[in-house]
N, C-alpha and C. Protein backbone atom coordinates (compact mmCIF):
# COMPACT_ATOMS: atom_id res chain seq x y z
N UNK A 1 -28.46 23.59 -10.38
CA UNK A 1 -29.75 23.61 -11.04
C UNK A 1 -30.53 24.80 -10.49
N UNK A 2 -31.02 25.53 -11.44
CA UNK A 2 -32.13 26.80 -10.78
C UNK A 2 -33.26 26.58 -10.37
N UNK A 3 -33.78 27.34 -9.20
CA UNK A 3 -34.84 27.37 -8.81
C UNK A 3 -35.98 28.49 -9.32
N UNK A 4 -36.70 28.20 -8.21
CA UNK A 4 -37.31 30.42 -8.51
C UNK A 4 -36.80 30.84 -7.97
N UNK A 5 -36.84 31.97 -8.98
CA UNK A 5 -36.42 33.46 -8.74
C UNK A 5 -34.65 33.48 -8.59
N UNK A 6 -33.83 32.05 -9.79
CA UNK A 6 -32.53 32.03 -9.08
C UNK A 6 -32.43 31.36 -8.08
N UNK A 7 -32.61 30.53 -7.42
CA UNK A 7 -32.44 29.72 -6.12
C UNK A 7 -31.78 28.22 -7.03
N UNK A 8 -30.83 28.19 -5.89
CA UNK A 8 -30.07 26.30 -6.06
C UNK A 8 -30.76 25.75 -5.78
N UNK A 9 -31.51 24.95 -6.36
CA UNK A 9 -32.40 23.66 -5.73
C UNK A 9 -32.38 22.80 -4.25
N UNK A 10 -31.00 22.16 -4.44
CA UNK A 10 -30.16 21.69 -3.75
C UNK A 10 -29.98 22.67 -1.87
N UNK A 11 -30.00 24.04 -2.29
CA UNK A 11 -29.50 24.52 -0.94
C UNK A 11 -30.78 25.24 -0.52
N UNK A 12 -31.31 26.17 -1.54
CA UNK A 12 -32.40 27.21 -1.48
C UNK A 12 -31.58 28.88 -1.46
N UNK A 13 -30.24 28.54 -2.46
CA UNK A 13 -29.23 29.67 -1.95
C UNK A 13 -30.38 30.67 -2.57
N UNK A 14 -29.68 32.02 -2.62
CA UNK A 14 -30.08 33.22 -3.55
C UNK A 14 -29.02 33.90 -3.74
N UNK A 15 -29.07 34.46 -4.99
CA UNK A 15 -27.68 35.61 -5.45
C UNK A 15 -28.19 36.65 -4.50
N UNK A 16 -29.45 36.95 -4.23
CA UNK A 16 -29.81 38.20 -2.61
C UNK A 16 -30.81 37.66 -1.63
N UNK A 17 -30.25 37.86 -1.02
CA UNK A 17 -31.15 37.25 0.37
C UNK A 17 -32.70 37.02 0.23
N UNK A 18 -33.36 38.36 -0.13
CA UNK A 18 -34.68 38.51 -0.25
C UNK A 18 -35.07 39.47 -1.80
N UNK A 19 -36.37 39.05 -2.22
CA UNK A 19 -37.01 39.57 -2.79
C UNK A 19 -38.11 40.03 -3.01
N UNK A 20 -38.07 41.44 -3.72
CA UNK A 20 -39.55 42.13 -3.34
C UNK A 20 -40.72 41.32 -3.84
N UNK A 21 -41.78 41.32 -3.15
CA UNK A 21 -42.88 40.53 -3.43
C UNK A 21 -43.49 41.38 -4.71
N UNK A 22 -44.89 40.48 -5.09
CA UNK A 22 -45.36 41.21 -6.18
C UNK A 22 -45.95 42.49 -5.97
N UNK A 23 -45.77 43.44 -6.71
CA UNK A 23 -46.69 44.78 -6.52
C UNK A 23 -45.82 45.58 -5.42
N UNK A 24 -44.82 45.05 -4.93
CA UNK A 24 -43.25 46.18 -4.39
C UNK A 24 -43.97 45.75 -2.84
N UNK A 25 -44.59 44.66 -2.51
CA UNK A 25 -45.62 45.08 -1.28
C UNK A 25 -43.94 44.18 -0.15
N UNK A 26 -44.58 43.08 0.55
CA UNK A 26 -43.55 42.31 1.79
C UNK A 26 -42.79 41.89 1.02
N UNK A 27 -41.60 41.65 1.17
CA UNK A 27 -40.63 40.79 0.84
C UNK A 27 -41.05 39.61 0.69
N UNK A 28 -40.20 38.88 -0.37
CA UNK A 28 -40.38 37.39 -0.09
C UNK A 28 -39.39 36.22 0.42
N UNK A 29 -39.55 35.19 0.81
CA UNK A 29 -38.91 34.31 1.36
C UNK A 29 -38.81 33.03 0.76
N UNK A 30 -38.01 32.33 1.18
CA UNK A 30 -37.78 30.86 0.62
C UNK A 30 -38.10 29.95 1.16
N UNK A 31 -39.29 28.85 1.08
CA UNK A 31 -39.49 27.61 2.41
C UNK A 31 -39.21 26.74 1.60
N UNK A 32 -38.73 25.17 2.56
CA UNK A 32 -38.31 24.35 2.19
C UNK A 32 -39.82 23.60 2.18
N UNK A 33 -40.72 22.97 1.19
CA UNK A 33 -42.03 22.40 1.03
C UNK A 33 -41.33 20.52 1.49
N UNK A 34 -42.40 19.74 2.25
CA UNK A 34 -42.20 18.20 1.97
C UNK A 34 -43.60 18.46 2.01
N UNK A 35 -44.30 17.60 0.91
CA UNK A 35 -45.56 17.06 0.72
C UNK A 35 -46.12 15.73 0.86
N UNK A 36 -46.68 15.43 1.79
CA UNK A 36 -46.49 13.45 1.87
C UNK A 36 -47.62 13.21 1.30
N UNK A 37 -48.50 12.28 0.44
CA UNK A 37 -49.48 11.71 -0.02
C UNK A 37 -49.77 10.35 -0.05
N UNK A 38 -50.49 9.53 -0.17
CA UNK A 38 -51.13 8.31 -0.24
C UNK A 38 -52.49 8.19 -0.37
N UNK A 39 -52.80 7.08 -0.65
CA UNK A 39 -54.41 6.16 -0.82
C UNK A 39 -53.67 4.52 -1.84
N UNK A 40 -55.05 4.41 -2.18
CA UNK A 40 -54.81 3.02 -2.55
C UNK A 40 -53.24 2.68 -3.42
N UNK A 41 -53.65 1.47 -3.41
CA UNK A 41 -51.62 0.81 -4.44
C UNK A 41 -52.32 1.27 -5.80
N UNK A 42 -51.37 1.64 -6.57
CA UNK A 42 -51.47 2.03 -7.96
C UNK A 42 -50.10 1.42 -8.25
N UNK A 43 -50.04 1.17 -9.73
CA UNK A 43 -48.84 0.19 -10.38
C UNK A 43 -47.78 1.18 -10.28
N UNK A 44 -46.31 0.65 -9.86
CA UNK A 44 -44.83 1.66 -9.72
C UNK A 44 -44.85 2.77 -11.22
N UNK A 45 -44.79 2.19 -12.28
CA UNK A 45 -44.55 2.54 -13.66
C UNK A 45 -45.76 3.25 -13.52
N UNK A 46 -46.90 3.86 -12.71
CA UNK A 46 -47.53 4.69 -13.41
C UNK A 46 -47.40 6.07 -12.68
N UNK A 47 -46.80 5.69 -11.07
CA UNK A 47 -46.11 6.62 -9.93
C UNK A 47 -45.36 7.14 -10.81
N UNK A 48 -44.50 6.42 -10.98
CA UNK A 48 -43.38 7.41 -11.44
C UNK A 48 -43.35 8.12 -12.75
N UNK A 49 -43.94 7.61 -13.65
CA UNK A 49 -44.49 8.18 -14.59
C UNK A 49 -45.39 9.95 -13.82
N UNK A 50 -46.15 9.66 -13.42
CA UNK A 50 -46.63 10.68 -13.06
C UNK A 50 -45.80 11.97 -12.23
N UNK A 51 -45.20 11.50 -11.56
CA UNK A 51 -44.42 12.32 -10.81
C UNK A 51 -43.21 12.67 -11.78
N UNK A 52 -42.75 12.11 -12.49
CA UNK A 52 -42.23 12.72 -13.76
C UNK A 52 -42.65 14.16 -14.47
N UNK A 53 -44.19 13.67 -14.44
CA UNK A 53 -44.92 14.86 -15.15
C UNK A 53 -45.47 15.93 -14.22
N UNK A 54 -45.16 15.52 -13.11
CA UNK A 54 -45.09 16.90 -11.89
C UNK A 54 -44.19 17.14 -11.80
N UNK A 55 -43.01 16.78 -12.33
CA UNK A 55 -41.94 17.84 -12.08
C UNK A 55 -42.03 18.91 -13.27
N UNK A 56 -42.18 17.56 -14.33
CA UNK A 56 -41.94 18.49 -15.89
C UNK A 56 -43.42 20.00 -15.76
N UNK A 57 -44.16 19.60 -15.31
CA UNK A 57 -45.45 20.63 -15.09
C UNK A 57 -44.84 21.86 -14.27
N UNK A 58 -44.21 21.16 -13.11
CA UNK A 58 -43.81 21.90 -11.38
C UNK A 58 -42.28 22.08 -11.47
N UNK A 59 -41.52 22.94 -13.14
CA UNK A 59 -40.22 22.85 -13.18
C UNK A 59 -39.31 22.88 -11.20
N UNK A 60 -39.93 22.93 -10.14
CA UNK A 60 -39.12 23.89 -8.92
C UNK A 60 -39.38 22.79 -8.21
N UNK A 61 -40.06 21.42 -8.39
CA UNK A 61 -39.94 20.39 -7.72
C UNK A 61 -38.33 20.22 -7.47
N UNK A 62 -37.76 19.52 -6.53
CA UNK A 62 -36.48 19.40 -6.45
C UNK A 62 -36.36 17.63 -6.24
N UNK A 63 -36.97 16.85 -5.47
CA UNK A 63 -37.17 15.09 -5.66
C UNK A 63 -38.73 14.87 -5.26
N UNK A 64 -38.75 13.64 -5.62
CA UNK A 64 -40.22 13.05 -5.20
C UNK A 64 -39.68 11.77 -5.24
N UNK A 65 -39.89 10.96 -3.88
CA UNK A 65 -39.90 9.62 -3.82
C UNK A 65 -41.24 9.11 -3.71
N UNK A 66 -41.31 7.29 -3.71
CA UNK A 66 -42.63 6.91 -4.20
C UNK A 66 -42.69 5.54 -3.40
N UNK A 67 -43.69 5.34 -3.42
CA UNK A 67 -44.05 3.73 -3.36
C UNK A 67 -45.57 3.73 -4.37
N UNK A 68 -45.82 2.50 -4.00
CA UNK A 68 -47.16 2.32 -5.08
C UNK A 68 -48.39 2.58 -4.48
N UNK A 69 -47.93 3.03 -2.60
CA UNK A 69 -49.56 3.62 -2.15
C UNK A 69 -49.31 4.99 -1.28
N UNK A 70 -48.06 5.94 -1.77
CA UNK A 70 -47.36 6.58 -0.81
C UNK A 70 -46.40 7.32 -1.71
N UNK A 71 -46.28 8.84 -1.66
CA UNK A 71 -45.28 9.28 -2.43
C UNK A 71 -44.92 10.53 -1.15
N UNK A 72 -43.80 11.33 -1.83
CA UNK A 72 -43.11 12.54 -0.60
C UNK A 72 -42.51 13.49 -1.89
N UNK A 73 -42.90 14.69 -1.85
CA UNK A 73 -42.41 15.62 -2.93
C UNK A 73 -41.86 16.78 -1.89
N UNK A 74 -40.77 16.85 -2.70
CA UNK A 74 -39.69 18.07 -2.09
C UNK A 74 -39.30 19.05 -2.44
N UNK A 75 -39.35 20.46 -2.37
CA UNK A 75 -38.86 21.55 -3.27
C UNK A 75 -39.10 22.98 -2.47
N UNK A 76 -38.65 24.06 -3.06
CA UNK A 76 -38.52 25.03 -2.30
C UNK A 76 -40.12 25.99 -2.88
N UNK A 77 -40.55 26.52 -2.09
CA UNK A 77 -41.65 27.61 -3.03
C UNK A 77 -41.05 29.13 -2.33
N UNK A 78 -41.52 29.96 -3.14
CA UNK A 78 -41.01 31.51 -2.38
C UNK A 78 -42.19 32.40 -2.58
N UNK A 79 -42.57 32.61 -1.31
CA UNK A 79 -43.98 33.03 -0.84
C UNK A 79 -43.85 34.01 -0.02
N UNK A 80 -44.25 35.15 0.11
CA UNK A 80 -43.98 36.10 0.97
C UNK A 80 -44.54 35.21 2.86
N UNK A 81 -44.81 34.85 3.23
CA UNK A 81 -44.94 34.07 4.51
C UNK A 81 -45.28 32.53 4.16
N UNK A 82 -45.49 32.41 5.33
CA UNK A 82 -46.00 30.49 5.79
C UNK A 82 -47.02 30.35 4.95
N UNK A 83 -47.88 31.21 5.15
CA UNK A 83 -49.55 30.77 5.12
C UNK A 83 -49.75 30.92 3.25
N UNK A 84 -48.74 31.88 2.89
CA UNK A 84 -48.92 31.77 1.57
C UNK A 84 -48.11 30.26 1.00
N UNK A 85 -47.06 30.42 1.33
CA UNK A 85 -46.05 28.89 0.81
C UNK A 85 -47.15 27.61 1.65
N UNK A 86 -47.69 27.21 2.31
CA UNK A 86 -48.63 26.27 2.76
C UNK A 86 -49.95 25.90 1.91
N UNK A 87 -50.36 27.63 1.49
CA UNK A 87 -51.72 27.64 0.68
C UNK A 87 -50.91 26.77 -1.15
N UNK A 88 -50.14 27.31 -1.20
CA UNK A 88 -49.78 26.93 -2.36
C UNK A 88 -49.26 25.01 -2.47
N UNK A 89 -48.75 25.14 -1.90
CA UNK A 89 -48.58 24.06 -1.43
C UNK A 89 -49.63 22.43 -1.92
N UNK A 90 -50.50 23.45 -0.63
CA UNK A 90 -52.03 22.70 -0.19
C UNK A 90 -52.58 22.16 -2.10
N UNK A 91 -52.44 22.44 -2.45
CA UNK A 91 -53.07 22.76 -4.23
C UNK A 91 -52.51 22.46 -4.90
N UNK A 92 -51.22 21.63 -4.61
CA UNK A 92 -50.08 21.53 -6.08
C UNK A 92 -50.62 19.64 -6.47
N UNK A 93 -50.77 19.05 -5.61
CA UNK A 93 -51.26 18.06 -5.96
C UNK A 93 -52.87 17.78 -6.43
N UNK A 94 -53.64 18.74 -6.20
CA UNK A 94 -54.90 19.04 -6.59
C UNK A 94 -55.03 19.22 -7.70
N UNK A 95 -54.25 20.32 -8.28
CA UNK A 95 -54.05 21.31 -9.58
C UNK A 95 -53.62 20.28 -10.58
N UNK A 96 -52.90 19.59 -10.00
CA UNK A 96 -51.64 18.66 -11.03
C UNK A 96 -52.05 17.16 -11.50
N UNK A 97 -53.38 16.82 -10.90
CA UNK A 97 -53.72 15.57 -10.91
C UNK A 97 -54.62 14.90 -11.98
N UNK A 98 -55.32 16.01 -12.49
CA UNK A 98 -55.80 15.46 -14.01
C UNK A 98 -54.48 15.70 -15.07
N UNK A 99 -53.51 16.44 -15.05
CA UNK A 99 -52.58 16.96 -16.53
C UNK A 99 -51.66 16.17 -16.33
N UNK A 100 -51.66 15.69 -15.28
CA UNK A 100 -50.12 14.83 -14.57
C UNK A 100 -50.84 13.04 -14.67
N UNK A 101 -52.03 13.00 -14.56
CA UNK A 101 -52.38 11.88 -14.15
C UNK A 101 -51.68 11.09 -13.14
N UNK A 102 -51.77 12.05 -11.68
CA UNK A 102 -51.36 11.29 -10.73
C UNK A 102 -52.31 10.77 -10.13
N UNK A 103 -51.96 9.66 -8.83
CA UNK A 103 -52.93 8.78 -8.50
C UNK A 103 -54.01 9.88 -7.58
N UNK A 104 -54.91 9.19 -7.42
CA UNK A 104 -56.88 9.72 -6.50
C UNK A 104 -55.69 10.10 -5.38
N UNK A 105 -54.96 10.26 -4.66
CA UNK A 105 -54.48 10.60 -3.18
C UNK A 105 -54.70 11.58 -2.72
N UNK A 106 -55.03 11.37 -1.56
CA UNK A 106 -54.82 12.67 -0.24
C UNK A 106 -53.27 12.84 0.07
N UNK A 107 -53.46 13.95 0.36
CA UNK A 107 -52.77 14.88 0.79
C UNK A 107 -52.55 14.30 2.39
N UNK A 108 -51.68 14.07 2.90
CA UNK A 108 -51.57 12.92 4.67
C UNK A 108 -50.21 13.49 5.67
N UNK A 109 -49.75 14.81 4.78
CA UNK A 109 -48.65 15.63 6.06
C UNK A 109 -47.95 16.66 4.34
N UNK A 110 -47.68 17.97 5.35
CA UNK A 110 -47.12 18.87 4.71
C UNK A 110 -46.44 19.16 6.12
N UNK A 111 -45.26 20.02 5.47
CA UNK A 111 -44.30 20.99 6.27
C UNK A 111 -43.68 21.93 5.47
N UNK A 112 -43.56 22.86 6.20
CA UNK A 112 -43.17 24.40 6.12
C UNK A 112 -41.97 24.65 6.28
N UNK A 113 -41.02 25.10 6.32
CA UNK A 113 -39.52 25.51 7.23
C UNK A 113 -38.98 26.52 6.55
N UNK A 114 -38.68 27.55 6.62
CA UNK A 114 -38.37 28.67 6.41
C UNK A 114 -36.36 28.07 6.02
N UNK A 115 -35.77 28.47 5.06
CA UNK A 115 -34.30 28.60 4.65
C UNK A 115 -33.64 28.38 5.96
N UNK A 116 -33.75 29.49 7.13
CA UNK A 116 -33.02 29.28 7.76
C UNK A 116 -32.85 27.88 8.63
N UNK A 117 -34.33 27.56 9.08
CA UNK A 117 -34.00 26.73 9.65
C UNK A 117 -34.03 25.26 9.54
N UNK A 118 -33.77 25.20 7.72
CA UNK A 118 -33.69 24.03 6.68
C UNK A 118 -32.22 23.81 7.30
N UNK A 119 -31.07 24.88 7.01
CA UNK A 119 -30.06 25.12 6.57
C UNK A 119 -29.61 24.40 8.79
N UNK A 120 -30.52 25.22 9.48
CA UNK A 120 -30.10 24.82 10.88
C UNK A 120 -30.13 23.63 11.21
N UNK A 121 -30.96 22.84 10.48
CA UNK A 121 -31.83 21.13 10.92
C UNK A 121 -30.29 20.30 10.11
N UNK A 122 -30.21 20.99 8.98
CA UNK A 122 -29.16 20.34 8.08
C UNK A 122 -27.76 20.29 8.95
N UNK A 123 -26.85 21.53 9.00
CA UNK A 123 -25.80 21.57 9.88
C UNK A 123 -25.93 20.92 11.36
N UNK A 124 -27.25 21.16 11.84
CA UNK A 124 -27.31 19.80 13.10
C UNK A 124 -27.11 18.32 13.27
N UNK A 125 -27.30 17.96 11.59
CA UNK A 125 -27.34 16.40 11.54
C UNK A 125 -28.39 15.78 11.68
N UNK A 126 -29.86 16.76 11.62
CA UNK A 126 -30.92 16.39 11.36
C UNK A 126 -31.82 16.88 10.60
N UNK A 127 -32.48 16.18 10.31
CA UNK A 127 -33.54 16.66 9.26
C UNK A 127 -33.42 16.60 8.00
N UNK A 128 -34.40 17.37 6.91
CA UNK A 128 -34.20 17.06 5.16
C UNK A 128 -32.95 16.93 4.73
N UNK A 129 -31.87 16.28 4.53
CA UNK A 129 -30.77 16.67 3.78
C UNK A 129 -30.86 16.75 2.79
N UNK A 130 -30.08 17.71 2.12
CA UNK A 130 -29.91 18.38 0.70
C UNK A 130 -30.22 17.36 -0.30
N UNK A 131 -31.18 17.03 -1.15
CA UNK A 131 -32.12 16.00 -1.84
C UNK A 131 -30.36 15.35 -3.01
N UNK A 132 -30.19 14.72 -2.95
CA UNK A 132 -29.05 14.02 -4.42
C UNK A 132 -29.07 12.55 -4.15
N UNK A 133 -29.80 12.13 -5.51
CA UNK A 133 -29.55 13.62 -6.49
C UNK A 133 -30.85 13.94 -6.72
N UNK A 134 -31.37 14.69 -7.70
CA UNK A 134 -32.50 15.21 -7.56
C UNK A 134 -33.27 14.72 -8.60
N UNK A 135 -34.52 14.76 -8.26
CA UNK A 135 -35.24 13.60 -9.50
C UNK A 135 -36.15 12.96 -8.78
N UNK A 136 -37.19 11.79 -9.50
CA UNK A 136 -38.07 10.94 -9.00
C UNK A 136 -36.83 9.48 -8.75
N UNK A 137 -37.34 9.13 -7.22
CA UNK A 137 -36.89 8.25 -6.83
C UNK A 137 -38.15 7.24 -6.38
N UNK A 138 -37.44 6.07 -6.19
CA UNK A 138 -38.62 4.90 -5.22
C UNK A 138 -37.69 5.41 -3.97
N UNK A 139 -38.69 4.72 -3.34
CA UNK A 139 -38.40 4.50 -1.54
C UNK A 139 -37.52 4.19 -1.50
């Protein structure tokens, strides 16, 4: 399945390592995004419904699991640094929450990780493993 700019969902591969940012300026990079959210219980069928429509909105989502007061969205963004893939980040559930009709939630943990050391946490036997399959899941 494609990502941006060409990226496997699944790994965060690229047909080239890096790509020029916009306007020929830094290179860009690939981070692995987890977004955690919660507030009050809202009904399952309307979670997932919604997070449906953040993917269909957010084609580069890669999974989102759920509960009815608690969700976790997963996917790669490609941002020339941290602070840009974080800023973007910070806003995807903001942006997405009237067109998506997802639930009133805060935003309650983000993380950052740069390809490489997705790919290092993975071959260690810890950390995100490669999301499958990919899609809205429950807990």
């Amino acid at each position: 399945m494609a990502g941006p700019a060409g990226t496997d969902d699944r790994t965060g591969e690229r047909a080239g390592e890096r790509a020029e940012g916009a306007g020929g300026g830094a290179p860009s990079r690939l981070w692995h995004i987890t977004l955690s959210v919660s507030g009050t219980e809202a009904p399952l069928g309307e979670v997932r419904r919604a997070l449906e429509q953040l993917a269909h909105d957010h084609p580069f989502l890669l999974t989102s699991r759920y509960a009815n007061d608690h969700a976790e969205i997963r996917y790669w963004e490609e941002a020339r640094d941290l602070h840009d893939a974080a800023a973007v980040a910070l806003r995807l559930w903001g942006e997405h929450r009237s067109t998506a009709r997802l639930p009133p939630w805060e935003i309650v943990g983000l993380e950052v990780i740069d390809r490489e050391t997705y790919h290092q946490r993975v071959a260690e036997g810890y950390g995100p493993l490669p999301a499958t399959p990919v899609g809205v899941h429950p807990f």
